[in-house]
C-alpha atoms as a PDB file:
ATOM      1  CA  UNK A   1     -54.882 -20.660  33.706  1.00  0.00           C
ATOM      2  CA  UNK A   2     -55.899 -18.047  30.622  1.00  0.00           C
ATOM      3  CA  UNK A   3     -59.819 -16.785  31.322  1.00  0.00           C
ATOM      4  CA  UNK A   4     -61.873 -16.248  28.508  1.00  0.00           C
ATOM      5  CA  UNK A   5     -65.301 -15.469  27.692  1.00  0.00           C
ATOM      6  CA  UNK A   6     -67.907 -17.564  25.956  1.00  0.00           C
ATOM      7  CA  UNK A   7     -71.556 -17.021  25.005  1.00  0.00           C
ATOM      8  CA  UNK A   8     -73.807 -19.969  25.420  1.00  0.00           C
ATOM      9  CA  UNK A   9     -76.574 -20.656  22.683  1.00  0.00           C
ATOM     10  CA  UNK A  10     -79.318 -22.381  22.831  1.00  0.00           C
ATOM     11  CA  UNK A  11     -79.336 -25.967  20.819  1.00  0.00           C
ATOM     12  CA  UNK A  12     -81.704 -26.889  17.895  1.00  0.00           C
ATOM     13  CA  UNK A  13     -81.919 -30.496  19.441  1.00  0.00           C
ATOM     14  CA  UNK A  14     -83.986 -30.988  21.826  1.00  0.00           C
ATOM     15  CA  UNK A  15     -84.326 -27.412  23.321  1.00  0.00           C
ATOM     16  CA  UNK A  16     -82.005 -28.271  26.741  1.00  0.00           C
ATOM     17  CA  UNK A  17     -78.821 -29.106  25.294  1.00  0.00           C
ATOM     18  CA  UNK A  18     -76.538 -25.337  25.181  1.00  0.00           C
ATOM     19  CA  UNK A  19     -73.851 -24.592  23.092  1.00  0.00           C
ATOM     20  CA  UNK A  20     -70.843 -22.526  24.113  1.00  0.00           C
ATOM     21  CA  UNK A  21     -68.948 -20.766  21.715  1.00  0.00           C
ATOM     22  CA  UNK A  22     -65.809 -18.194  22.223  1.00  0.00           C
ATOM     23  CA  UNK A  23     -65.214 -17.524  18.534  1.00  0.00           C
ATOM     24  CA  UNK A  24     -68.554 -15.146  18.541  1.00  0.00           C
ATOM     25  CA  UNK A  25     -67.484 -13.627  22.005  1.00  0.00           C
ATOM     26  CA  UNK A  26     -64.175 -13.130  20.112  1.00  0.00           C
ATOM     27  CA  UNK A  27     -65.159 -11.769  17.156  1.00  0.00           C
ATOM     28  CA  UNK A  28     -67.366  -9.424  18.638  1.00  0.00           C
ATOM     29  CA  UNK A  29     -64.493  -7.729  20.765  1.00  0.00           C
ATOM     30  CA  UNK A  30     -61.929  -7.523  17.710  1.00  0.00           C
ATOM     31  CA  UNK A  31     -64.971  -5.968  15.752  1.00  0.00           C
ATOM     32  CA  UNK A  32     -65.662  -3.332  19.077  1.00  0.00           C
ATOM     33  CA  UNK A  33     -61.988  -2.693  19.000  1.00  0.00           C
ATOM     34  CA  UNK A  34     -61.636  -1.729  14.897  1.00  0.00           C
ATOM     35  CA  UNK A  35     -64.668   0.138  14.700  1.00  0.00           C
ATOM     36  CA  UNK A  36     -62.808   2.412  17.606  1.00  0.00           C
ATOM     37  CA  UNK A  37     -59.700   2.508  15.194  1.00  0.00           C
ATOM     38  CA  UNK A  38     -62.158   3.231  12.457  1.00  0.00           C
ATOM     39  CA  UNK A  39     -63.494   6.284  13.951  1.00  0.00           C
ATOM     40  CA  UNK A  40     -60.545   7.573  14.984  1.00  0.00           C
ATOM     41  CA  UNK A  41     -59.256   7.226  11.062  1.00  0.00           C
ATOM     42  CA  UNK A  42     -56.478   5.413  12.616  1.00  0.00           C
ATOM     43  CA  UNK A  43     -53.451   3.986  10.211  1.00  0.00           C
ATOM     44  CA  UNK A  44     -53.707   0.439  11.274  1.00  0.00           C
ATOM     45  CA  UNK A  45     -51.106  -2.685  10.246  1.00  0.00           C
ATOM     46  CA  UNK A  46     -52.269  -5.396   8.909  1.00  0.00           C
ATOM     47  CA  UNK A  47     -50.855  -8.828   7.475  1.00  0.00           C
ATOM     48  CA  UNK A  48     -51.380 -10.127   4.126  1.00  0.00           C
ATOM     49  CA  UNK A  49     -52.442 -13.383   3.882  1.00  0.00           C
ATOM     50  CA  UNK A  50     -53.674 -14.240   0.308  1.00  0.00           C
ATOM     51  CA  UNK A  51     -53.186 -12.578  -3.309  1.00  0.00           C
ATOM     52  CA  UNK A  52     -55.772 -12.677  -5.950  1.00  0.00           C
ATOM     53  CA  UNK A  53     -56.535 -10.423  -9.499  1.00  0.00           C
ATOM     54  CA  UNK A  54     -59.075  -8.211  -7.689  1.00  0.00           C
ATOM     55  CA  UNK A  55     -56.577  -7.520  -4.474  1.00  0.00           C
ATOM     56  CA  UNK A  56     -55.072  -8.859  -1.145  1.00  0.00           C
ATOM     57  CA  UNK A  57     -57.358 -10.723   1.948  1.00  0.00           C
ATOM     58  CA  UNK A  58     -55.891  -9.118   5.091  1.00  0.00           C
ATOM     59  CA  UNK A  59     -55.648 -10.085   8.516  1.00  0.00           C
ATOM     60  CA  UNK A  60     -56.406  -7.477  11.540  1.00  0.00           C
ATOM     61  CA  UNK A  61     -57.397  -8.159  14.696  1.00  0.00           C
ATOM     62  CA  UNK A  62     -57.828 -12.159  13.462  1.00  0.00           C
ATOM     63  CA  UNK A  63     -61.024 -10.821  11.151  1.00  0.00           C
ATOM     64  CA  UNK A  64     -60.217 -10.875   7.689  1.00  0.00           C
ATOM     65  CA  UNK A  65     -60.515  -7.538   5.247  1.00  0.00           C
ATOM     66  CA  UNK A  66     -60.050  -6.935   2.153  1.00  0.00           C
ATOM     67  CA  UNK A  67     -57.301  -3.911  -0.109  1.00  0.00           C
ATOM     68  CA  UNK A  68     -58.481  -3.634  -3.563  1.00  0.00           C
ATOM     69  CA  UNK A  69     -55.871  -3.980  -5.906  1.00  0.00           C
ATOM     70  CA  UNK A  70     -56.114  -0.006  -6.899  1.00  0.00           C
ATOM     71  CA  UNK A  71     -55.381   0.117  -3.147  1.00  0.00           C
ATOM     72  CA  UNK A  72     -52.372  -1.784  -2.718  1.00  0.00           C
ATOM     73  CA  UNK A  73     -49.896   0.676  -3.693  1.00  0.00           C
ATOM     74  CA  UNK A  74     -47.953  -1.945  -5.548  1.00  0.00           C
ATOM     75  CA  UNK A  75     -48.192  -4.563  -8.309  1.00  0.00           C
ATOM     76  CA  UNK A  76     -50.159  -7.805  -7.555  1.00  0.00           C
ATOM     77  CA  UNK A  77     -46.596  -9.620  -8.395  1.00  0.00           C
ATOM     78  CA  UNK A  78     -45.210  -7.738  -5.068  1.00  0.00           C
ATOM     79  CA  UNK A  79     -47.635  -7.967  -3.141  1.00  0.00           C
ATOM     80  CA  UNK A  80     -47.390 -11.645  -3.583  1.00  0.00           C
ATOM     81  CA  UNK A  81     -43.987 -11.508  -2.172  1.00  0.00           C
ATOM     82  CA  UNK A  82     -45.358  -9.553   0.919  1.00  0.00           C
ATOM     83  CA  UNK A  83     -47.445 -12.990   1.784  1.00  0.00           C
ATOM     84  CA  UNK A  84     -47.274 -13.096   5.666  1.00  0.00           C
ATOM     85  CA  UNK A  85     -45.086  -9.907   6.145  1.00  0.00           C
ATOM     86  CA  UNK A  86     -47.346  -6.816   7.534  1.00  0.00           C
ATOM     87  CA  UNK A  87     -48.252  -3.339   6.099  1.00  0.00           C
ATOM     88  CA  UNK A  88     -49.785   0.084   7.237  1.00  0.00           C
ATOM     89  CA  UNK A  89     -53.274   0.471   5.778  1.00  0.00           C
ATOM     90  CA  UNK A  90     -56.019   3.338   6.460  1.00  0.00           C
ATOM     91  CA  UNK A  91     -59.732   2.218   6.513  1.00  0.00           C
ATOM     92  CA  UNK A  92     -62.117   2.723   4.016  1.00  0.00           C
ATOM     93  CA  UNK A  93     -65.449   0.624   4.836  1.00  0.00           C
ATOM     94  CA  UNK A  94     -65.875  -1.278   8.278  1.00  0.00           C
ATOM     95  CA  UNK A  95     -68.758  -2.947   8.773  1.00  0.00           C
ATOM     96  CA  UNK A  96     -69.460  -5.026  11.943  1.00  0.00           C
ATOM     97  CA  UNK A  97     -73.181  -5.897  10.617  1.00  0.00           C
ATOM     98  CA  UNK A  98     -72.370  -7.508   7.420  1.00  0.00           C
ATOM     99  CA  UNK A  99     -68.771  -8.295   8.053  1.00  0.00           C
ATOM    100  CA  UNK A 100     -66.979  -5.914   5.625  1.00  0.00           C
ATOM    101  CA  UNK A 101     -63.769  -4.901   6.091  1.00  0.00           C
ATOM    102  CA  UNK A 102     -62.249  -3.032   3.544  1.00  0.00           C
ATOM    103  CA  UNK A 103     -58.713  -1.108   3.591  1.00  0.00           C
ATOM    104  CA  UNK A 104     -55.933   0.988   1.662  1.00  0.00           C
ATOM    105  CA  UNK A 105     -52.166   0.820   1.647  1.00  0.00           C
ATOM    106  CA  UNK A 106     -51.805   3.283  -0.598  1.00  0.00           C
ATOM    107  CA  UNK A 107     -53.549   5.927   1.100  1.00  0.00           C
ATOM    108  CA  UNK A 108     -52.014   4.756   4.281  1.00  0.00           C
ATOM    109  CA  UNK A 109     -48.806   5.224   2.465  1.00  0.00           C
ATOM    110  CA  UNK A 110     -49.918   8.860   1.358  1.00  0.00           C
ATOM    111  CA  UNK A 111     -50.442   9.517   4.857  1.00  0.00           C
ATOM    112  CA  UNK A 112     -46.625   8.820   5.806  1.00  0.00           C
ATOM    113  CA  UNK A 113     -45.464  10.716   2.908  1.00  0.00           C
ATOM    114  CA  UNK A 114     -47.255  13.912   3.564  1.00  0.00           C
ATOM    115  CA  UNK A 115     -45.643  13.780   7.198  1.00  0.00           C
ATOM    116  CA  UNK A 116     -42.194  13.414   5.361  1.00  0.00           C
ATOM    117  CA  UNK A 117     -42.399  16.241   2.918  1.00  0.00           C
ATOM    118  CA  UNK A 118     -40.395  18.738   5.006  1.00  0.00           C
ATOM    119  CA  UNK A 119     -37.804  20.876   2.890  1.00  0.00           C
ATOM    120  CA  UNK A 120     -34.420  18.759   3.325  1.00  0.00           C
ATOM    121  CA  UNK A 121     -35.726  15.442   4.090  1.00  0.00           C
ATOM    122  CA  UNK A 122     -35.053  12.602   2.394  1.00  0.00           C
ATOM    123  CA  UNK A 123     -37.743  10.403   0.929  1.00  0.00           C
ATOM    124  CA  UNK A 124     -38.296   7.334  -2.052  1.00  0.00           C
ATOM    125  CA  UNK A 125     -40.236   7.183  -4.607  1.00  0.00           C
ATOM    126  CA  UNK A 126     -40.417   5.701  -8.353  1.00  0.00           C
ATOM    127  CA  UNK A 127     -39.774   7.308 -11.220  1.00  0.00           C
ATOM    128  CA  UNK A 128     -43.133   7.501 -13.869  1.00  0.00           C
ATOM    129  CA  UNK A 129     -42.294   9.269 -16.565  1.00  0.00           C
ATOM    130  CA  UNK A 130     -38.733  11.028 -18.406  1.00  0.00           C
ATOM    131  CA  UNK A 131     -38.646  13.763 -20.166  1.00  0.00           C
ATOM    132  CA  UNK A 132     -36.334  16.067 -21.021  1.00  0.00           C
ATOM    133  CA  UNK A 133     -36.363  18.968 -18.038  1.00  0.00           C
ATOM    134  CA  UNK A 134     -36.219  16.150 -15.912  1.00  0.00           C
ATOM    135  CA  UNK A 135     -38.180  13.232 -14.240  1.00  0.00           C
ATOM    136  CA  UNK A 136     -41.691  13.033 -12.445  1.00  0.00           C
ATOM    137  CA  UNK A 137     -41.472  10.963  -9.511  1.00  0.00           C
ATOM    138  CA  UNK A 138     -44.501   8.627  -7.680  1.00  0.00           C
ATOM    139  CA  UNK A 139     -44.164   9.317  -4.031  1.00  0.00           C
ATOM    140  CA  UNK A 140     -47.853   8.024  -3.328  1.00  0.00           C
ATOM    141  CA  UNK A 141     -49.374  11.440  -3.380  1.00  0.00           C
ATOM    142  CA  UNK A 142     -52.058  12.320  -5.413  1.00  0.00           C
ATOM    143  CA  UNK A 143     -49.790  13.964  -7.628  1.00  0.00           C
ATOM    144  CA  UNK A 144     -46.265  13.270  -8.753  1.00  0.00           C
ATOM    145  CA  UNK A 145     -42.810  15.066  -7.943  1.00  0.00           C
ATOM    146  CA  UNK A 146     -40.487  16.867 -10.271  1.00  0.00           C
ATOM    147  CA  UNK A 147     -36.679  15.978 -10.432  1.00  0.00           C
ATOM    148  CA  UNK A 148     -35.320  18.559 -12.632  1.00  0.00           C
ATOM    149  CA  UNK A 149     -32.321  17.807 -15.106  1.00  0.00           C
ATOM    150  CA  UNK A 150     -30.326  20.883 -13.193  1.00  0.00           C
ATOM    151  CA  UNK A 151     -30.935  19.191  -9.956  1.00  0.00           C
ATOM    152  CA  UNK A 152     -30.208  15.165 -10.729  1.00  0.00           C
ATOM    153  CA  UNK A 153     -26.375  15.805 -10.335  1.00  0.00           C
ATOM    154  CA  UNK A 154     -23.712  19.148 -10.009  1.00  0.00           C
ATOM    155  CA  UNK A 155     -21.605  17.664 -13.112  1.00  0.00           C
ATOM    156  CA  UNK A 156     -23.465  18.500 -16.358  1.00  0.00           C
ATOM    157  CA  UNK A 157     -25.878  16.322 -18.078  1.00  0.00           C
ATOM    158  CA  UNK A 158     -27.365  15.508 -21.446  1.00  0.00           C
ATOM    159  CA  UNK A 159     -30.008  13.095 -21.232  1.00  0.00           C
ATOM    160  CA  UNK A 160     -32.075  12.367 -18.174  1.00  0.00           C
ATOM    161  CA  UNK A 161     -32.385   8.968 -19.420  1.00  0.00           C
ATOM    162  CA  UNK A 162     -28.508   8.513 -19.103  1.00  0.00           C
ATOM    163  CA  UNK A 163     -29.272   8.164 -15.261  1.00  0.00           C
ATOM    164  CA  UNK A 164     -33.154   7.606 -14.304  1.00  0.00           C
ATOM    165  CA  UNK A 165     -35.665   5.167 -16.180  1.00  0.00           C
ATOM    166  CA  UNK A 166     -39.105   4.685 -15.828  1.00  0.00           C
ATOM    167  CA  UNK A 167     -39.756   1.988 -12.738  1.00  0.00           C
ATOM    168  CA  UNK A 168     -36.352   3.146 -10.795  1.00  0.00           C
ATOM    169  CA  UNK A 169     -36.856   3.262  -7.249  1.00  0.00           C
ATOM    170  CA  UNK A 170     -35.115   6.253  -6.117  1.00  0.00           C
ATOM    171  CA  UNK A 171     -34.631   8.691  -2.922  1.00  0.00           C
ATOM    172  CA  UNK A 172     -34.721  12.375  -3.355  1.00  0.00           C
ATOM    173  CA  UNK A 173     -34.217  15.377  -1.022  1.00  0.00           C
ATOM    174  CA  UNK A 174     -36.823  17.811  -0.932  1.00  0.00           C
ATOM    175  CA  UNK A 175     -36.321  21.084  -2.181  1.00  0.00           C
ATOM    176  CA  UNK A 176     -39.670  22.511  -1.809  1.00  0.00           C
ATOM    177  CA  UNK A 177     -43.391  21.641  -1.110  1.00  0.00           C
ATOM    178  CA  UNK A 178     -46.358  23.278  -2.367  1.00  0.00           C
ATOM    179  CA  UNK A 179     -49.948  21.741  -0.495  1.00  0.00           C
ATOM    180  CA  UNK A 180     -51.739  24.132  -2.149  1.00  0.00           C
ATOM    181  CA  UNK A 181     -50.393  24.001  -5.946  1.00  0.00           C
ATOM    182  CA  UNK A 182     -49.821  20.171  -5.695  1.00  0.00           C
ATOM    183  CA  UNK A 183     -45.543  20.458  -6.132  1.00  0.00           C
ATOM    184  CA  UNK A 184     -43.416  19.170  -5.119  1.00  0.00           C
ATOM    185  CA  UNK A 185     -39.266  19.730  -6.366  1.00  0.00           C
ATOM    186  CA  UNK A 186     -37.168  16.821  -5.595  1.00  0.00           C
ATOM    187  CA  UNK A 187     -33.089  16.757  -5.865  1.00  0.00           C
ATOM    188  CA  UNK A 188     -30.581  14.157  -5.927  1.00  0.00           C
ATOM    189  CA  UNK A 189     -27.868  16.578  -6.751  1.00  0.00           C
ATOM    190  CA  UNK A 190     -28.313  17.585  -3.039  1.00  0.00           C
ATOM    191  CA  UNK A 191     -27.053  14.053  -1.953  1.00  0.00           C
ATOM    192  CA  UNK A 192     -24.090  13.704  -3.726  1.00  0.00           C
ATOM    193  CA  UNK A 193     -20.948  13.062  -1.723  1.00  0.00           C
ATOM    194  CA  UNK A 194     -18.409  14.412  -5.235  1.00  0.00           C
ATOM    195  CA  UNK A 195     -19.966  15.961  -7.919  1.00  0.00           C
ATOM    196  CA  UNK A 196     -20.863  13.599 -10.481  1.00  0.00           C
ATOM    197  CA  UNK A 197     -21.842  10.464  -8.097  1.00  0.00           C
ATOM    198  CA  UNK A 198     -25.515  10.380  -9.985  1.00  0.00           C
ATOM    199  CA  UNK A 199     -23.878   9.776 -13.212  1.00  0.00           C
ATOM    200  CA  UNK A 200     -21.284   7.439 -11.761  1.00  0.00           C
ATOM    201  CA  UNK A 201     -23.249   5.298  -9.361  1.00  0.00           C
ATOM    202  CA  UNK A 202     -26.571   6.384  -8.176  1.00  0.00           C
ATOM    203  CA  UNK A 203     -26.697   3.414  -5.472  1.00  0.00           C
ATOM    204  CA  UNK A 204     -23.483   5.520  -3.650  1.00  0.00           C
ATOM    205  CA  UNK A 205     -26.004   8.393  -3.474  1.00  0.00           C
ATOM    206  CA  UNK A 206     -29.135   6.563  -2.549  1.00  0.00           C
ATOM    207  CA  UNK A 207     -26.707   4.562   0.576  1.00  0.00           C
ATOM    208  CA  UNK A 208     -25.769   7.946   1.998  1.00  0.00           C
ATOM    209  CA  UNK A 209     -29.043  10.146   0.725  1.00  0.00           C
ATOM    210  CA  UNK A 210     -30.010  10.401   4.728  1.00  0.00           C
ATOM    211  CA  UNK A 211     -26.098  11.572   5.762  1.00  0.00           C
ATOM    212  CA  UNK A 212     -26.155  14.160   3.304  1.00  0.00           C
ATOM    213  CA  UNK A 213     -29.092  15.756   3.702  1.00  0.00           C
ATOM    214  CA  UNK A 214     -28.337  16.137   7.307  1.00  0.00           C
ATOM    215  CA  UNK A 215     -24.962  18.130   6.520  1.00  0.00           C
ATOM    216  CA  UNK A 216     -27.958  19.820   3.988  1.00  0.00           C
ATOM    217  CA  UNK A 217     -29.903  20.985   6.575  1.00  0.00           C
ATOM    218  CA  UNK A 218     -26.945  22.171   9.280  1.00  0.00           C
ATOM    219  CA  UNK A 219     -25.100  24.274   6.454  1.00  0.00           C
ATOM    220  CA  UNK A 220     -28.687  25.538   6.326  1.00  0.00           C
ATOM    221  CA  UNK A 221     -29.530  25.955   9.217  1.00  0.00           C
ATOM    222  CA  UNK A 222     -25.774  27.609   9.983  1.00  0.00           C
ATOM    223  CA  UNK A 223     -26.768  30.241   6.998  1.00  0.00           C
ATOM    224  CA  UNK A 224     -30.579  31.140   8.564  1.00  0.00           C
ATOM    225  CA  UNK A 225     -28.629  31.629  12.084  1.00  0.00           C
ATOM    226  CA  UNK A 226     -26.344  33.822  10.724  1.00  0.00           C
ATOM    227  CA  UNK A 227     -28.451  36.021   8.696  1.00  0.00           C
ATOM    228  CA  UNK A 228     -30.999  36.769  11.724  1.00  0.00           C
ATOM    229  CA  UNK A 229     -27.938  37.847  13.729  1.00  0.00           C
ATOM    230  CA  UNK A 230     -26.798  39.831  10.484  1.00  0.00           C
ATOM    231  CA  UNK A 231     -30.326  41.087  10.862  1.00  0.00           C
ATOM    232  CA  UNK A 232     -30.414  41.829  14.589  1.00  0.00           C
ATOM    233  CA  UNK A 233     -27.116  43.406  14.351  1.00  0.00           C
ATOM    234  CA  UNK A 234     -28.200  45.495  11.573  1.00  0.00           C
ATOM    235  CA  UNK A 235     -31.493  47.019  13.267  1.00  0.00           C
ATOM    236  CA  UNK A 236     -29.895  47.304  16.830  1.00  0.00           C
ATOM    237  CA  UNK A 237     -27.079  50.015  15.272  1.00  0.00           C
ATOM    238  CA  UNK A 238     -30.067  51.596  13.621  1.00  0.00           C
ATOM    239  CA  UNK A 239     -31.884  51.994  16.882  1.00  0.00           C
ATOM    240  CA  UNK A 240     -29.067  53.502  18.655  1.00  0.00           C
ATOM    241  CA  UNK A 241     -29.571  57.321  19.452  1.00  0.00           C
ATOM    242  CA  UNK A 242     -26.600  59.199  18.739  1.00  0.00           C
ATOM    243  CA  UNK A 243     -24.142  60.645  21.556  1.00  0.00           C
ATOM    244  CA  UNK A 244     -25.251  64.479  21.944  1.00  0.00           C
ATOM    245  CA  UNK A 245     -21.833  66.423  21.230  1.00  0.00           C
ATOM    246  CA  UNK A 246     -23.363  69.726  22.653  1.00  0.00           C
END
């Protein structure tokens, strides 16, 4: 049969009669086994088991913590549909003493994100604000992305609000990536299979954003390969020592 361990406790009645309990054994391990995740900063999943104004109780390793709702990365309306399903989340407090578990998704999510900004890849994000060089982008960073008008689609266009609105969910290729500055340039125009698809139907573009930047990143890759044999070519006949005609 299934072992497990139990701690016996002496009884207020009488002073012979012992208690046994497993839940303190048990609690004591999951606690041994976050506070090793928690030193190690490790992105952790956890499951969402109740929604209030101030944030989400979550469930990890059957002890309950805590995301504030600045944390969650999302509105408490959608997190309220995420009852029961499971999320990454980073630590912020842990607290085996007093019982205090408390978490992030949205840094968790920042996390991710950073690992995914590589020039060419695809990622998502939501549109914040419109103006009229373009749209700035939430990819759950601590600062947002840039999707300039000239890069939203190849055929021309007027209005950025013709195409993106604040609150659209969106997925971008990345043009470039700048840790230092905070920037980060974002194209769509990248992704489209005909010139014009943004205009037409951005859902076409967002279903095949990962397929085309692929092809993105060959053609690229096809151009770099062929420019450092260009190169190579190009110092080799400079190197060579001419034939002595004497």
């Amino acid at each position: 049969g299934m072992e497990r361990e139990f701690e016996v406790i002496p009884s207020r009645r009488g002073g012979e009669t012992l208690l046994v309990s497993a839940r303190i054994v048990e609690s004591s391990l999951a606690w041994k086994r976050v506070m090793q995740l928690y030193e190690k900063n490790t992105v952790v999943e956890v499951k969402i088991r109740h929604v209030s104004r101030g944030g989400a109780l979550v469930e990890l390793e059957n002890l309950q913590g805590f995301i504030p709702k600045s944390h969650l990365g999302m509105d408490l309306e959608k997190a309220k549909e995420n009852i029961g399903k499971t999320l990454v989340a980073k630590f912020l407090e842990a607290d085996a003493e007093t019982n205090r578990l408390v978490l992030s998704h949205r840094l968790a999510n920042v996390q991710n994100n950073v690992k995914d900004l590589e020039v060419g890849s695809v990622i998502k994000g939501k549109v914040v604000a419109v103006k009229d060089y373009g749209a700035f982008v939430d990819l759950g960073l601590e600062f947002n992305a840039l999707l300039h008008v000239s890069q939203i689609s190849y055929n021309r266009l007027f209005n950025v609000d013709q195409v993106l609105s604040v609150g659209d969910e969106i997925k971008a290729m990345v043009l470039s990536y700048d840790a230092n500055r905070g920037r980060v340039s974002l194209s769509t125009k990248k992704l489209e299979m005909e010139p014009g698809d943004m205009l037409r139907n951005p859902a076409k573009v967002f279903d095949n954003a990962e397929k085309m930047a692929s092809q993105f990143r060959e053609r690229v890759a096809a151009a770099e390969a062929v420019a450092r044999a260009s190169a190579a070519e190009a110092k080799a006949s400079k190197e060579e020592v001419p034939a002595n005609t004497e």
